[in-house]
C-alpha atoms as a PDB file:
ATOM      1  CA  UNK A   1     136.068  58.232 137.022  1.00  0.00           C
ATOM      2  CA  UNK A   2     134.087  57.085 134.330  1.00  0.00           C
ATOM      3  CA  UNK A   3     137.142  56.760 132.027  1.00  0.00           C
ATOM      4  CA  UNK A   4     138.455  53.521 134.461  1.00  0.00           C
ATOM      5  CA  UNK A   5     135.305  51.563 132.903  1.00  0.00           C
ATOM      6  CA  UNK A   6     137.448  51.504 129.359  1.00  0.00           C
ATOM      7  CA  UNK A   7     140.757  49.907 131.223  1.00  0.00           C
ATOM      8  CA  UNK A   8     140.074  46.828 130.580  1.00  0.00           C
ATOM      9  CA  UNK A   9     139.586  47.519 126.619  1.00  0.00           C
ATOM     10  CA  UNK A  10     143.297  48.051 124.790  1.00  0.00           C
ATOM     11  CA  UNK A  11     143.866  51.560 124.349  1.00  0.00           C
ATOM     12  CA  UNK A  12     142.630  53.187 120.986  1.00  0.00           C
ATOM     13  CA  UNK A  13     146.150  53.037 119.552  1.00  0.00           C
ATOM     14  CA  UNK A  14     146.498  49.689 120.554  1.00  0.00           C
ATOM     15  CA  UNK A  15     143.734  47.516 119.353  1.00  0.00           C
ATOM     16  CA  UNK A  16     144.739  45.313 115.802  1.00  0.00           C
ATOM     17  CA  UNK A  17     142.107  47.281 113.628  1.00  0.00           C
ATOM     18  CA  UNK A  18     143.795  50.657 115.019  1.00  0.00           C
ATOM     19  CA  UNK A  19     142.446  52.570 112.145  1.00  0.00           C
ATOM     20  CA  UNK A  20     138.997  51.957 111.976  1.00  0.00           C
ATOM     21  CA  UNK A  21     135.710  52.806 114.023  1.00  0.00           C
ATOM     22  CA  UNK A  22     132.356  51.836 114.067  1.00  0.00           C
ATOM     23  CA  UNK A  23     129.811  53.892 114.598  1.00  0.00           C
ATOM     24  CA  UNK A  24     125.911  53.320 115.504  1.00  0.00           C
ATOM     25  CA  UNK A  25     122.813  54.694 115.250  1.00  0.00           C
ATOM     26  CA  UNK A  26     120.723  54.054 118.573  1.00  0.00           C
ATOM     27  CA  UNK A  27     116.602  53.447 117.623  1.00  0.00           C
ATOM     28  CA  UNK A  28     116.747  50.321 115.113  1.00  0.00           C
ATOM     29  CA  UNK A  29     120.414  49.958 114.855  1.00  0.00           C
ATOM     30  CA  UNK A  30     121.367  49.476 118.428  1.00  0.00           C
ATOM     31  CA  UNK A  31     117.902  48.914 120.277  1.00  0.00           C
ATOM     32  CA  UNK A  32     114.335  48.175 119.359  1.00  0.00           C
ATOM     33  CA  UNK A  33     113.372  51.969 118.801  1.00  0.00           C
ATOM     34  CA  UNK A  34     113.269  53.697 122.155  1.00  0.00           C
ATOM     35  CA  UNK A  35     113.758  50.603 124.046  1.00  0.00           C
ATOM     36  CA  UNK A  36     116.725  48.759 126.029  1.00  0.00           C
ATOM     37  CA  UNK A  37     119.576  46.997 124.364  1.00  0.00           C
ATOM     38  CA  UNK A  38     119.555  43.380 124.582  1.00  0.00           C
ATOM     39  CA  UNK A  39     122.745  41.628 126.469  1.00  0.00           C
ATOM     40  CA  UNK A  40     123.503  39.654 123.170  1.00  0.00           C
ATOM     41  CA  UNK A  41     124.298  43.033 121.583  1.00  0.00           C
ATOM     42  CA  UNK A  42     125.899  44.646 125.031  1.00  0.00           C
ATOM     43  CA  UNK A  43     128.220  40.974 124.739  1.00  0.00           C
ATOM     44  CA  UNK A  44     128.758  41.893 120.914  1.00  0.00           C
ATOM     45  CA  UNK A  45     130.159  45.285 121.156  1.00  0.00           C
ATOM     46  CA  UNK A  46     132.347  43.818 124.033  1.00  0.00           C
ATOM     47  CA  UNK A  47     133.946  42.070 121.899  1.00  0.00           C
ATOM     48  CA  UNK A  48     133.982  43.968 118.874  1.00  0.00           C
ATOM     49  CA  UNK A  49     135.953  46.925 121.059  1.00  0.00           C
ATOM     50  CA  UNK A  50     138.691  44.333 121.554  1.00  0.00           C
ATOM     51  CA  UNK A  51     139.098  45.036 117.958  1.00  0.00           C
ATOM     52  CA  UNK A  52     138.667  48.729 116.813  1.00  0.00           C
ATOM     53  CA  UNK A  53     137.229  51.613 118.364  1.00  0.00           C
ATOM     54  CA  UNK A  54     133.105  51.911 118.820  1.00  0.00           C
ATOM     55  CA  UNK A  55     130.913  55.170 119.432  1.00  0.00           C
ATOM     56  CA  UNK A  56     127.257  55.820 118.776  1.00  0.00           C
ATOM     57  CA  UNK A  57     125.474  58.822 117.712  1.00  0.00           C
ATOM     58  CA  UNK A  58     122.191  59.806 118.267  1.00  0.00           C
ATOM     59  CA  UNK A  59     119.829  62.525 118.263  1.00  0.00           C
ATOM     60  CA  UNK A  60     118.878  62.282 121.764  1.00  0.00           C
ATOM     61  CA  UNK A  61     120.390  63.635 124.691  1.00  0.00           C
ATOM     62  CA  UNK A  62     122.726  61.802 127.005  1.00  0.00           C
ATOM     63  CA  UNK A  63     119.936  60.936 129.881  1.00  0.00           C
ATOM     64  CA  UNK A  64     117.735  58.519 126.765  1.00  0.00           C
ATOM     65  CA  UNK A  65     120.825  56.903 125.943  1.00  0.00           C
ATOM     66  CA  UNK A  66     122.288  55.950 129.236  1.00  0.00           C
ATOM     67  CA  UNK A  67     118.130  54.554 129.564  1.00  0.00           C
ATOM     68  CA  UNK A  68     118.547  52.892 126.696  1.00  0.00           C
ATOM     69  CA  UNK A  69     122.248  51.279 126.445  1.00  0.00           C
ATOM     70  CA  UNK A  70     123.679  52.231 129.637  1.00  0.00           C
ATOM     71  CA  UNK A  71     123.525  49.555 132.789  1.00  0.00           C
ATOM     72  CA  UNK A  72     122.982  49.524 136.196  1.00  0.00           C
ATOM     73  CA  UNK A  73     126.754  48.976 136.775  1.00  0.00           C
ATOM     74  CA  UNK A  74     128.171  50.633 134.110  1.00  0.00           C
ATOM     75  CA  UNK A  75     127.313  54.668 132.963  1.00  0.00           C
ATOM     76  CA  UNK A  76     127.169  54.398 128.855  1.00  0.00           C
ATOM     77  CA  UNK A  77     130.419  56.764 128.826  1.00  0.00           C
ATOM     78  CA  UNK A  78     132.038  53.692 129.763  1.00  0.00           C
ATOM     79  CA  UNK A  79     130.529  51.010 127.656  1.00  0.00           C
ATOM     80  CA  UNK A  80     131.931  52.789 124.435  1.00  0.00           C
ATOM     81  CA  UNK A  81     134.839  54.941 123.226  1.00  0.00           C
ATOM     82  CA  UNK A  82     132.744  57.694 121.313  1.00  0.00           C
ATOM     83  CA  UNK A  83     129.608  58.784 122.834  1.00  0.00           C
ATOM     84  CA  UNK A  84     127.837  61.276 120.824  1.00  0.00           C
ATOM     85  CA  UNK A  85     124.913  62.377 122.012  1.00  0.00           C
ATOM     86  CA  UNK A  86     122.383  65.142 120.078  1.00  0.00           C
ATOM     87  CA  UNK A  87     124.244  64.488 117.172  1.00  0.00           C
ATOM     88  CA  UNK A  88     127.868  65.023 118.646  1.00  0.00           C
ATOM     89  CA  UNK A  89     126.623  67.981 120.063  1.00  0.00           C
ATOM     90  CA  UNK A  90     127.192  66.615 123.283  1.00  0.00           C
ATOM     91  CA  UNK A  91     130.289  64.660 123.297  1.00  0.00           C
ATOM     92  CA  UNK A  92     132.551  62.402 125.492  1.00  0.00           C
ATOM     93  CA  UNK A  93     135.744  60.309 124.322  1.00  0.00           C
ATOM     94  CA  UNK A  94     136.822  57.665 126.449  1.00  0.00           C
ATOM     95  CA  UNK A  95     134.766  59.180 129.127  1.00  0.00           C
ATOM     96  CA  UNK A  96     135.490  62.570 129.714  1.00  0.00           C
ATOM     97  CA  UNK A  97     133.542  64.848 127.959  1.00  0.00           C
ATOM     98  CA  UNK A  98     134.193  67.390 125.224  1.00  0.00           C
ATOM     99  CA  UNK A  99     133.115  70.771 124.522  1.00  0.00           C
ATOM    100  CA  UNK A 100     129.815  71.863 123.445  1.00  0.00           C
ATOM    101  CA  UNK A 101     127.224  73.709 121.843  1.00  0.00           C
ATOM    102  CA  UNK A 102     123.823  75.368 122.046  1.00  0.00           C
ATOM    103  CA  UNK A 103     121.177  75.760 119.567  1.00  0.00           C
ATOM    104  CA  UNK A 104     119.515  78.847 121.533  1.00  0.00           C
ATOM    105  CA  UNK A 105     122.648  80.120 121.489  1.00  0.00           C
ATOM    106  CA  UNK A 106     123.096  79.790 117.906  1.00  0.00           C
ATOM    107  CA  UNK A 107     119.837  81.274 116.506  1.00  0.00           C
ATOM    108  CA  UNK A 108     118.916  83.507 119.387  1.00  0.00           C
ATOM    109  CA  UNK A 109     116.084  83.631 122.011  1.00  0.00           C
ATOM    110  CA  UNK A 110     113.670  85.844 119.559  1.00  0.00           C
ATOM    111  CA  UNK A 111     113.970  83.330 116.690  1.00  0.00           C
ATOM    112  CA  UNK A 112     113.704  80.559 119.065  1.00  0.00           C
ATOM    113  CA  UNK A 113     110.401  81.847 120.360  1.00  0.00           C
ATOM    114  CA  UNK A 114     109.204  82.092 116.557  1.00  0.00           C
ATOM    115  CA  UNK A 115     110.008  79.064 116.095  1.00  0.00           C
ATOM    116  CA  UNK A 116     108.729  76.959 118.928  1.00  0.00           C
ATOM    117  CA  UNK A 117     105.151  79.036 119.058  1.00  0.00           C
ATOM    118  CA  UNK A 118     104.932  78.070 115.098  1.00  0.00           C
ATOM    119  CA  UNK A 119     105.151  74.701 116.048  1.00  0.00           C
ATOM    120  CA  UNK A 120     102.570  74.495 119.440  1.00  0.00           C
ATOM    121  CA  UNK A 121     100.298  75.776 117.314  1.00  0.00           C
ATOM    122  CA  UNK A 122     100.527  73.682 114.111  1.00  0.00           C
ATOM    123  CA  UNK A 123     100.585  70.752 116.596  1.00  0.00           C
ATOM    124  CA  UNK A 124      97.258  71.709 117.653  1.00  0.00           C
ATOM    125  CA  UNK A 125      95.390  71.645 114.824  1.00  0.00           C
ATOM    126  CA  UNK A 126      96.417  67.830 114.308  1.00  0.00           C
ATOM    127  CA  UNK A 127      94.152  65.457 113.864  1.00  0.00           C
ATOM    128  CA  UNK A 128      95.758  62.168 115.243  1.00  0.00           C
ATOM    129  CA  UNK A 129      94.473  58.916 117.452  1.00  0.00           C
ATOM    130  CA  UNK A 130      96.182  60.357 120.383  1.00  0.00           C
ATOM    131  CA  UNK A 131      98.221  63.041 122.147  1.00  0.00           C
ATOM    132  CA  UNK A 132     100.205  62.662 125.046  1.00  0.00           C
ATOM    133  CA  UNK A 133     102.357  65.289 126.392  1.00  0.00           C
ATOM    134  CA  UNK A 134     106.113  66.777 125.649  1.00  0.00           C
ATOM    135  CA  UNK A 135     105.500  68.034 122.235  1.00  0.00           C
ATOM    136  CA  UNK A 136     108.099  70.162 121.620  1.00  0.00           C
ATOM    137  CA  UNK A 137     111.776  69.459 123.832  1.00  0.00           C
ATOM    138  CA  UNK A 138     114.217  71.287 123.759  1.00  0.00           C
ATOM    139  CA  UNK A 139     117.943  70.110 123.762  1.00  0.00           C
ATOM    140  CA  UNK A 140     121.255  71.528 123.988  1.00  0.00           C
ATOM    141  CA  UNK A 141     121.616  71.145 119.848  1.00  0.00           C
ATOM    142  CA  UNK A 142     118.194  71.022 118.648  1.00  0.00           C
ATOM    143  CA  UNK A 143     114.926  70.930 118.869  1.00  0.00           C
ATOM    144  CA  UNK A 144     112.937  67.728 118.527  1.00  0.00           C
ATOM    145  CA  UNK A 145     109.272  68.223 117.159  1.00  0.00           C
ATOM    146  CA  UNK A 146     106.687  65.044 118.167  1.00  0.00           C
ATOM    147  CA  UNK A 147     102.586  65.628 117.172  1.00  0.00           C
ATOM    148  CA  UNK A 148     101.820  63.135 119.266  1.00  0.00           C
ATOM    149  CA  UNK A 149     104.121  63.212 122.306  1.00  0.00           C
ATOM    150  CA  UNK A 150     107.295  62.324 123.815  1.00  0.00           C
ATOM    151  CA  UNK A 151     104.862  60.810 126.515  1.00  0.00           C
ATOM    152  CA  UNK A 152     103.532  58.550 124.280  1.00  0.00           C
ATOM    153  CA  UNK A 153     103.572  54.477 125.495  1.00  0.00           C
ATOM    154  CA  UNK A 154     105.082  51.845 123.689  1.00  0.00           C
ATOM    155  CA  UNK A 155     102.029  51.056 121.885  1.00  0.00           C
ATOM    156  CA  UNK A 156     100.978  54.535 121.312  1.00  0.00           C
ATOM    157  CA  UNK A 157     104.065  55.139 119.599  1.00  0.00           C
ATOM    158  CA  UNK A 158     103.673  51.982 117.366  1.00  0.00           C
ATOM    159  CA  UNK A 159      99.567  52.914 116.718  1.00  0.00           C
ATOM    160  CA  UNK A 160     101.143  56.864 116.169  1.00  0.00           C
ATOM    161  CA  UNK A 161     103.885  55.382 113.269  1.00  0.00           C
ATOM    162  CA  UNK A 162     101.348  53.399 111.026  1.00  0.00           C
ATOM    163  CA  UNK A 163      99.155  55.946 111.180  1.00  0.00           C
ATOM    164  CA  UNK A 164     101.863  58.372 110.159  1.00  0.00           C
ATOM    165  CA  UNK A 165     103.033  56.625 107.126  1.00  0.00           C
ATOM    166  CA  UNK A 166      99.497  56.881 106.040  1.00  0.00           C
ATOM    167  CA  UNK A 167      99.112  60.348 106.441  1.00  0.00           C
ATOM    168  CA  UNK A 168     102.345  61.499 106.662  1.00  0.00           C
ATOM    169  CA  UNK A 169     102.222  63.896 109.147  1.00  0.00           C
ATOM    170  CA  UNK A 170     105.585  64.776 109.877  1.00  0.00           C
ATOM    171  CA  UNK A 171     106.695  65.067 106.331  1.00  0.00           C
ATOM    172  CA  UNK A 172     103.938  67.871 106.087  1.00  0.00           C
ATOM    173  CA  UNK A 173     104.904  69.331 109.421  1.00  0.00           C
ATOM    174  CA  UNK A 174     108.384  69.963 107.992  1.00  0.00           C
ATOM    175  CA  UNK A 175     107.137  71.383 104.766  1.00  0.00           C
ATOM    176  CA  UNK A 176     105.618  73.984 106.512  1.00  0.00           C
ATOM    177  CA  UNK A 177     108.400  74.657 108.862  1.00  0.00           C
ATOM    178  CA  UNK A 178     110.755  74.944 105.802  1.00  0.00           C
ATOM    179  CA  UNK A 179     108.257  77.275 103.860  1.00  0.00           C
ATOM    180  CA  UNK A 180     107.458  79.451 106.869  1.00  0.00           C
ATOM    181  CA  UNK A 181     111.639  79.897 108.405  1.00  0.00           C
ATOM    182  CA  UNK A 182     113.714  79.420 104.915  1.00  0.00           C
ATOM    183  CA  UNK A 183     115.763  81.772 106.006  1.00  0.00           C
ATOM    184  CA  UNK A 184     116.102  80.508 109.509  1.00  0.00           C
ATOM    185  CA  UNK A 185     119.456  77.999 108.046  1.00  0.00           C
ATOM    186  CA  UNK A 186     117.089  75.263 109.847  1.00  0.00           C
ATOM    187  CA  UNK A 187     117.532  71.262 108.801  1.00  0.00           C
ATOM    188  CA  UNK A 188     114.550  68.990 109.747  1.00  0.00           C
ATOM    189  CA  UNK A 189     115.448  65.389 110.049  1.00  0.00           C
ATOM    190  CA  UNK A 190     112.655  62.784 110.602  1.00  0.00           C
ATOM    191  CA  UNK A 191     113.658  60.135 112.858  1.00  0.00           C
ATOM    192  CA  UNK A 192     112.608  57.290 115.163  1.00  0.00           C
ATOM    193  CA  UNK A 193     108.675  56.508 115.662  1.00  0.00           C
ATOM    194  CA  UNK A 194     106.914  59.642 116.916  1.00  0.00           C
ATOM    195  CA  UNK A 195     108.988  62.697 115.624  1.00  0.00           C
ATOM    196  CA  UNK A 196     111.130  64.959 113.857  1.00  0.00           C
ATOM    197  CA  UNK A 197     114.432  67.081 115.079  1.00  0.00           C
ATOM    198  CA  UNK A 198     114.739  70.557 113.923  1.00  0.00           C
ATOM    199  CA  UNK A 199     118.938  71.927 114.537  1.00  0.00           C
ATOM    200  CA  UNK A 200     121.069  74.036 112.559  1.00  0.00           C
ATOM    201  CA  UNK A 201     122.027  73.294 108.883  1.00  0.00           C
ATOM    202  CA  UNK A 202     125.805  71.150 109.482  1.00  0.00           C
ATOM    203  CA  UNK A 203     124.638  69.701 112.936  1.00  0.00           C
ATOM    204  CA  UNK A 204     123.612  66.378 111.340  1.00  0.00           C
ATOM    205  CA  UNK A 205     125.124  63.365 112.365  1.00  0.00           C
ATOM    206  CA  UNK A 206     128.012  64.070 110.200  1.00  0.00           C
ATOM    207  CA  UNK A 207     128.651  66.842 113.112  1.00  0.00           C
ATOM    208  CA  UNK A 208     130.466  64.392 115.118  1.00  0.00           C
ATOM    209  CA  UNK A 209     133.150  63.264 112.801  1.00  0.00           C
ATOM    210  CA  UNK A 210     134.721  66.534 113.229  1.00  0.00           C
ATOM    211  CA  UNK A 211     135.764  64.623 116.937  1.00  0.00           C
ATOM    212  CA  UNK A 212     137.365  61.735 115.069  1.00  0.00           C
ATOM    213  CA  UNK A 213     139.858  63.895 112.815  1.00  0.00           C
ATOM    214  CA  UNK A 214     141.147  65.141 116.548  1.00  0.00           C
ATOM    215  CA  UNK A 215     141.847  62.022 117.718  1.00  0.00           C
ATOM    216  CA  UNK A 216     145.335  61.972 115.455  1.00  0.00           C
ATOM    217  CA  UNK A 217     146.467  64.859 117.531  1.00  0.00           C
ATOM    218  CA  UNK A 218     145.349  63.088 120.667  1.00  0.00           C
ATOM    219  CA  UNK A 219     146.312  59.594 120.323  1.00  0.00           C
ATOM    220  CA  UNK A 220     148.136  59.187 117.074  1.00  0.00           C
ATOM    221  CA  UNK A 221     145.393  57.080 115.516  1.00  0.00           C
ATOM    222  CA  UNK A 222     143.845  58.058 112.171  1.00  0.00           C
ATOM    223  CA  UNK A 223     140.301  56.975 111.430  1.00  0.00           C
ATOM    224  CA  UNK A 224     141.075  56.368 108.030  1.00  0.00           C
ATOM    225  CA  UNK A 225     138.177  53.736 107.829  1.00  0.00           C
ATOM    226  CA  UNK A 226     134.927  54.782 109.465  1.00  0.00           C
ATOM    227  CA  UNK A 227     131.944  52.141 109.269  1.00  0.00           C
ATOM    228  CA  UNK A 228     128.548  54.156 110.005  1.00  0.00           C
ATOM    229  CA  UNK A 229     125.130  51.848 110.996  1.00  0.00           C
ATOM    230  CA  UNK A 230     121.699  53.524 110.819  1.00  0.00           C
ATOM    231  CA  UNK A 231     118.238  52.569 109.631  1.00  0.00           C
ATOM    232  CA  UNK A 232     117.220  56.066 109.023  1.00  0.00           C
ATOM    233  CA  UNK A 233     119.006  56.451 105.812  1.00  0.00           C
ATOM    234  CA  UNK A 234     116.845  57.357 103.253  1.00  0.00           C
ATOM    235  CA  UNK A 235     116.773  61.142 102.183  1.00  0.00           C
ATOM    236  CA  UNK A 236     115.185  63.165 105.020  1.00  0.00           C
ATOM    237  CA  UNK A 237     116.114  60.101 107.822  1.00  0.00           C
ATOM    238  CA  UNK A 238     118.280  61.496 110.403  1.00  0.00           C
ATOM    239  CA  UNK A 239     120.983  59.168 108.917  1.00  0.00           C
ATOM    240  CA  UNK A 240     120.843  60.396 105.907  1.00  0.00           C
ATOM    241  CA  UNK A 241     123.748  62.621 105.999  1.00  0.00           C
ATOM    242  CA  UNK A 242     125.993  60.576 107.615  1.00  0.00           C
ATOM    243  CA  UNK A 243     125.681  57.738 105.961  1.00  0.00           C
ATOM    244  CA  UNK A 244     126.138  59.341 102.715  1.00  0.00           C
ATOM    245  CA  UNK A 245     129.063  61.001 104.056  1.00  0.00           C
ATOM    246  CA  UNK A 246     132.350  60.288 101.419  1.00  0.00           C
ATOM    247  CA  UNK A 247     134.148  60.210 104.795  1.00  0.00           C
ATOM    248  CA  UNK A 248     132.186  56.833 106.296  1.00  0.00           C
ATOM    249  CA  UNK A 249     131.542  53.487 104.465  1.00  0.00           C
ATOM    250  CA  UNK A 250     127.778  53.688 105.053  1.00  0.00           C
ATOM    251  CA  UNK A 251     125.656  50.092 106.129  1.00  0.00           C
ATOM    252  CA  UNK A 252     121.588  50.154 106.223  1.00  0.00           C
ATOM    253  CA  UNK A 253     120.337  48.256 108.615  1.00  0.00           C
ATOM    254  CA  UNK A 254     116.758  46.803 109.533  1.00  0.00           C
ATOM    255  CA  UNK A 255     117.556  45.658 113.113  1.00  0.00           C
ATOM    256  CA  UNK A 256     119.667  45.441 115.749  1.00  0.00           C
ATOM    257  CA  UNK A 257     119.958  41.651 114.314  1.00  0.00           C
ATOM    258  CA  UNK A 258     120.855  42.743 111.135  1.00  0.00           C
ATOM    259  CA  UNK A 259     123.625  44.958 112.637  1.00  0.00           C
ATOM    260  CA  UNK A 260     124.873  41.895 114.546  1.00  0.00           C
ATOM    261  CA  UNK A 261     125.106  40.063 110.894  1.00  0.00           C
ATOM    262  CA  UNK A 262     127.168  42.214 109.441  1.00  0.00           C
ATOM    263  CA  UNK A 263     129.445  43.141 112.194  1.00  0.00           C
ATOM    264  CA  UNK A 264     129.961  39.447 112.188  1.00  0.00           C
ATOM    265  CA  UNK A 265     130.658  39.062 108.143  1.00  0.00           C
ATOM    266  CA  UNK A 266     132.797  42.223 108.479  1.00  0.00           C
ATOM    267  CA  UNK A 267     135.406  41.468 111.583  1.00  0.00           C
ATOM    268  CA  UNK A 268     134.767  37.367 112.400  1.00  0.00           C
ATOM    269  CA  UNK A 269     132.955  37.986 115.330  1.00  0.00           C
END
């Protein structure tokens, strides 16, 4: 059972900043974007559990971000108390996991198949250095757009993201997705290096904190203090939302060294 991997943590009611939790953004906040988390931050969160509850949310599903901050050893479910995966979407407290949700199921196949043939093509009238493969993948919440590839390497993605802010490319992607399906009830949230998610209007980020106002029923503990990291958080960032949230106390972030600083100023780490 994944659940024995948070044993040796107090439980949630017991730990001496009961009342608070921190949540993370993954790409920039927890890891260098789409790559591993470093054991200095894996040590950190250790010991910042002791403390108060930690979760993460993030737009991908649950297989990227057991790559990303899960361990050989130990599954991700088990390295934090809140995982929230496609935006809380997919969801799993203390282990076990929670109900969900589908996007297909939401807007419907027809729609869906608008949708997703508007983007192949836009995608292939793209001029761009490269294209890889994966352009469009679909998740249980969303959609999540890339012109260049999910495929892409390492340095493909980091050639694909100057050459984006130059020519912004997936700002006018979502323009055009917002012009041709207004009446779809569609958000578009640019994220990470290479691409943009596309899931219905409400299943932000802030879609998970409707799991922390349970946990009173569950546990007894209210959240009544929620810190939120992200680097995304500028309007149209897939932070955004949640960080502006009047339910979270909202930190920006430029690294997963800057998060380390101010978890540090903020509980004496």
């Amino acid at each position: 059972m994944h659940a024995e991997a948070a044993s040796v943590y107090p439980p949630l009611e017991g730990r001496s900043v009961k009342d608070t939790i921190c949540l993370f953004d993954v790409d920039g906040t927890l890891t260098p974007a789409r790559q591993t988390v470093s054991p200095k931050m894996l040590q950190f969160l250790s010991a910042l559990r002791h403390k108060c509850a930690i979760g993460y949310v993030g737009g991908s599903d649950l297989v990227k971000q057991q790559e990303q901050l899960g361990t050989p050893s130990i599954p991700v479910i088990g390295l934090f108390d809140f995982c929230f995966a496609e935006n809380g979407l997919t969801a799993y407290r203390m282990g076990e996991q929670l109900a969900s949700h589908s996007f297909i199921g939401w807007l419907g196949q027809e729609k869906y198949k608008r949708l997703v043939n508007f983007c192949l093509r836009y995608i292939a009238d793209i001029e761009c250095p490269v294209k890889t493969g994966t352009f469009v993948e679909f998740r249980n919440g969303m959609i999540n757009v890339s012109p260049v590839g999910r495929n892409a390497s390492i340095q493909e993605r980091n050639d694909y993201e100057k050459y984006d802010k130059q020519h912004q490319i997936r700002a006018k992607f979502v323009e055009a997705l917002k012009e041709r399906f207004s009446d779809f009830g569609l958000t578009y949230s640019i994220g990470g290096q290479i691409s943009f998610d596309v899931f219905p209007t409400g299943w932000d980020k802030t879609y998970c904190l409707q799991h922390l106002k349970t946990e009173k029923s569950l546990s007894g503990v209210d959240y009544s203090t929620i810190h939120f990291f992200g680097d995304k958080t500028y309007k149209g960032g897939n932070d955004y939302e949640i960080f502006e949230d009047s339910r979270t106390v909202g930190h920006s972030v430029e690294s997963p060294e800057d998060t380390m600083r101010i978890l540090k100023e903020l509980f004496d780490l």
